[in-house]
N, C-alpha and C. Protein backbone atom coordinates (compact mmCIF):
# COMPACT_ATOMS: atom_id res chain seq x y z
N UNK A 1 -41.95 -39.80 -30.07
CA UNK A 1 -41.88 -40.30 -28.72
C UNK A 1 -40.75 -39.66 -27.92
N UNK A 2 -39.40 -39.57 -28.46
CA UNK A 2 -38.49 -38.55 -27.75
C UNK A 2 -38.55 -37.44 -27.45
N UNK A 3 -39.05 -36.54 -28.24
CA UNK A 3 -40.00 -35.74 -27.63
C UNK A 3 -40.73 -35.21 -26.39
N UNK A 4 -41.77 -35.92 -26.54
CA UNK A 4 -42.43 -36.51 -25.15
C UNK A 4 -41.48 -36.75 -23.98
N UNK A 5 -40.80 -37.42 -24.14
CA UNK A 5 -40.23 -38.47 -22.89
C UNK A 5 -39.35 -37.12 -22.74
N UNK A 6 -38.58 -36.19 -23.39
CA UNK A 6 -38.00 -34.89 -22.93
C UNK A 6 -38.32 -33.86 -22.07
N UNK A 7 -39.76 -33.66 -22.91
CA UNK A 7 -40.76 -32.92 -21.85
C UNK A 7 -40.94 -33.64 -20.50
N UNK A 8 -41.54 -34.51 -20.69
CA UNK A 8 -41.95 -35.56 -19.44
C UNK A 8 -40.86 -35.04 -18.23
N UNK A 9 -39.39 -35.93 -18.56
CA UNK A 9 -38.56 -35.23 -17.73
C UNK A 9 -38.15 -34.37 -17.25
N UNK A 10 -38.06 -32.63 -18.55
CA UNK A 10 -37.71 -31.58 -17.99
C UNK A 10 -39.05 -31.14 -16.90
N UNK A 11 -40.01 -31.59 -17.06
CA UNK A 11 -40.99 -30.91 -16.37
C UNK A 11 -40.69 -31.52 -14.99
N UNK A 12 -40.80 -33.11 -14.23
CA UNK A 12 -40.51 -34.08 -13.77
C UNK A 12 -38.97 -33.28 -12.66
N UNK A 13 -38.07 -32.74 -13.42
CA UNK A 13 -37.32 -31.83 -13.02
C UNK A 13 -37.42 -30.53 -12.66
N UNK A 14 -38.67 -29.88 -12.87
CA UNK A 14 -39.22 -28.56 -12.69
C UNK A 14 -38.26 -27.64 -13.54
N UNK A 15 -38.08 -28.27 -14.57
CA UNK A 15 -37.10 -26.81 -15.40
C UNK A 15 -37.92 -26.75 -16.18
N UNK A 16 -37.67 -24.97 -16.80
CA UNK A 16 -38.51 -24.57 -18.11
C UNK A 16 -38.15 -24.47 -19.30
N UNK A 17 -39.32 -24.33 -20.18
CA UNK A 17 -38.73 -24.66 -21.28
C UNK A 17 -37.51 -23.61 -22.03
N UNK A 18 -37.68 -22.30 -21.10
CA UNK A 18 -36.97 -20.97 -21.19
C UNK A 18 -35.70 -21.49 -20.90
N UNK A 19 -35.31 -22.10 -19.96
CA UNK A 19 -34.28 -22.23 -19.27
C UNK A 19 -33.58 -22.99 -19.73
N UNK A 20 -33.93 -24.39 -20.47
CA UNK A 20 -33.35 -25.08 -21.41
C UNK A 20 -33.03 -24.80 -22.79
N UNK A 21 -33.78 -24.28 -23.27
CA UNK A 21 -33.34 -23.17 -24.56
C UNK A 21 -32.12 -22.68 -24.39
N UNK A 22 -31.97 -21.69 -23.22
CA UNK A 22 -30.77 -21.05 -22.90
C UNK A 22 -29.39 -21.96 -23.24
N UNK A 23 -29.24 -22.73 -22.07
CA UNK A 23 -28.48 -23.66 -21.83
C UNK A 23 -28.22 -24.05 -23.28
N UNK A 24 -29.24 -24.75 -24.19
CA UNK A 24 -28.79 -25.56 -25.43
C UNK A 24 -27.90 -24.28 -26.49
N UNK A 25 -28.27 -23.30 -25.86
CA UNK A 25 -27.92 -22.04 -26.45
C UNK A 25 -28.80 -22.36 -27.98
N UNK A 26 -29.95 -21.52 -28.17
CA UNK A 26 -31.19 -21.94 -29.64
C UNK A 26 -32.15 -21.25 -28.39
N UNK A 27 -33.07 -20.72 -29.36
CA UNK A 27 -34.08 -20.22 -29.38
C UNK A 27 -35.36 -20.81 -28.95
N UNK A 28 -36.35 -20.19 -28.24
CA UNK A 28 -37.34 -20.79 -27.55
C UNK A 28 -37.96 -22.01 -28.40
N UNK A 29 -38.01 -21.14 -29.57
CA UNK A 29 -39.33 -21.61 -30.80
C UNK A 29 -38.32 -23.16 -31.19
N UNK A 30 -37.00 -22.63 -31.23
CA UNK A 30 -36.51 -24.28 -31.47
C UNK A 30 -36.36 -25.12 -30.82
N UNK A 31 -36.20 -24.91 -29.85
CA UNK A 31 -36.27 -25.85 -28.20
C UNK A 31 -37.77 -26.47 -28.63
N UNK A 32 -38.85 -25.51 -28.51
CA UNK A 32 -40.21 -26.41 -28.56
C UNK A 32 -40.38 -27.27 -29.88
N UNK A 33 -39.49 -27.17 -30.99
CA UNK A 33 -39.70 -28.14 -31.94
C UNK A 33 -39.16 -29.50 -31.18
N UNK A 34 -38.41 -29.16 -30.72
CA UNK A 34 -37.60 -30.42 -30.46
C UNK A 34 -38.93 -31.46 -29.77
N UNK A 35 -39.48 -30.67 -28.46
CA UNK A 35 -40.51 -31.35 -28.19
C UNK A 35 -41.68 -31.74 -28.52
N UNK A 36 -41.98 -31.24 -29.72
CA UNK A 36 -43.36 -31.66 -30.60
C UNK A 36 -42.71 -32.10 -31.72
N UNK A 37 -41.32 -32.68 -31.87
CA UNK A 37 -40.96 -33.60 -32.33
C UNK A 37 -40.85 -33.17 -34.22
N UNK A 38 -40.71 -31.76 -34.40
CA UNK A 38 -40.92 -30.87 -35.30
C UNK A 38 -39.59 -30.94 -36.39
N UNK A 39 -38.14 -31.44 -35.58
CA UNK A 39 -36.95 -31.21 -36.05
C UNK A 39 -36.34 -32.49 -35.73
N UNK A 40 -35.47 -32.77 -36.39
CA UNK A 40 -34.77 -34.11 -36.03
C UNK A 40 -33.12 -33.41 -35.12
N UNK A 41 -33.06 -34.16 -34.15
CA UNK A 41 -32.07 -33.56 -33.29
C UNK A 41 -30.84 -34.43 -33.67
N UNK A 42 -29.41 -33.66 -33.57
CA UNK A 42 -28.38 -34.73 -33.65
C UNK A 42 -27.88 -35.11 -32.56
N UNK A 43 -27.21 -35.75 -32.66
CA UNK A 43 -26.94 -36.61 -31.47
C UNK A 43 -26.09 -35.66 -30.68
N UNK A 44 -25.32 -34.82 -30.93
CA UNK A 44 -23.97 -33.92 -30.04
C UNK A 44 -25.31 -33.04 -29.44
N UNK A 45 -26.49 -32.77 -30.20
CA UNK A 45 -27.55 -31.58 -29.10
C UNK A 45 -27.92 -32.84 -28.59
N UNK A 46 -28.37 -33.94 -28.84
CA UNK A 46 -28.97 -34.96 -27.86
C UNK A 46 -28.35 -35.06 -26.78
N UNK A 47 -26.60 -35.08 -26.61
CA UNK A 47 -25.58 -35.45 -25.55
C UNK A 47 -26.15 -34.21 -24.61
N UNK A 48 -25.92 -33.00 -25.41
CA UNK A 48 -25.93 -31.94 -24.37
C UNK A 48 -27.36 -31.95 -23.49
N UNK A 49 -28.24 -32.04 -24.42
CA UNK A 49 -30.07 -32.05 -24.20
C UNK A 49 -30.05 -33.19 -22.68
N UNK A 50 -29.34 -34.39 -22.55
CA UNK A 50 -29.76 -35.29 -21.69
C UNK A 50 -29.09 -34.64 -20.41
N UNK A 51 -27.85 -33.82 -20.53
CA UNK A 51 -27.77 -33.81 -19.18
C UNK A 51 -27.75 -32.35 -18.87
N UNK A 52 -28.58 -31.47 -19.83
CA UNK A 52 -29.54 -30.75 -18.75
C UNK A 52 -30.60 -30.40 -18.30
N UNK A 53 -31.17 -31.45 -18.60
CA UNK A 53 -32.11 -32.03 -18.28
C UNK A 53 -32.14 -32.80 -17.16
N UNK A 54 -31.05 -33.63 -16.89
CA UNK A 54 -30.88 -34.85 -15.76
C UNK A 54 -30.94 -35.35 -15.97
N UNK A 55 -31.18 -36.60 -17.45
CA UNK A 55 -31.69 -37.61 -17.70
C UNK A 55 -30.26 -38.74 -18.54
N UNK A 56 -31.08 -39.87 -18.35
CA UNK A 56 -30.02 -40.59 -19.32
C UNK A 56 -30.66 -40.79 -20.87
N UNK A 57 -30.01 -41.18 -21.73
CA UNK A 57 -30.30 -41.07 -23.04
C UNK A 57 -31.16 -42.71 -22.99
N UNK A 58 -30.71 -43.49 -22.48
CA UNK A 58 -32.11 -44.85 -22.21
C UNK A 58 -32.81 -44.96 -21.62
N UNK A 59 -33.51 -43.53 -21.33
CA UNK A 59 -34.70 -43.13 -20.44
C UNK A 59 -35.56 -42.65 -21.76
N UNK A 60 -34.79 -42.15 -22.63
CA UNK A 60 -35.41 -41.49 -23.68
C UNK A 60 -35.91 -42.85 -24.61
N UNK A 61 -35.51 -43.44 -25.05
CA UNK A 61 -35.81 -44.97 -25.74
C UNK A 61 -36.56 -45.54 -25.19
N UNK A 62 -36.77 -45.67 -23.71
CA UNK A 62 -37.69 -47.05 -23.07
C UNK A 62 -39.08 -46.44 -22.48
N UNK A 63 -39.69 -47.28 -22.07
CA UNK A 63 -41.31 -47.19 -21.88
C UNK A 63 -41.34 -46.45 -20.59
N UNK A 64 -40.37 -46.00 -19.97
CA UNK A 64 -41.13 -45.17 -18.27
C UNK A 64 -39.95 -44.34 -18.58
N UNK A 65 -40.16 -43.21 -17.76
CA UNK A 65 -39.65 -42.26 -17.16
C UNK A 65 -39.22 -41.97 -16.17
């Protein structure tokens, strides 16, 4: 589900998935695990992941976006 709700947002934000890769500094192919939910993320890439993205981290937990 975190996952999802990542995508949801970066898209929601019009950023790509190229562009967030960058930023997390990791590789395309690992960026997209993250979103098909492929890899378990830790929480210090989670910190970074939420805000560049724009999002808060209890956007990621709850039922809307």
């Amino acid at each position: 589900m975190v996952g999802i709700k990542i995508k949801e947002i970066r898209e929601r934000n019009k950023l790509t998935r190229e562009y967030v890769a960058i930023q997390m500094e990791m590789s395309l192919s690992q960026y997209s695990k993250i979103e098909t939910e492929n890899v378990d993320l830790k929480l210090s890439k989670l910190d970074k992941l939420v805000k560049i993205i724009g999002a808060k981290k209890s956007e990621l937990f709850s039922g809307r976006t």
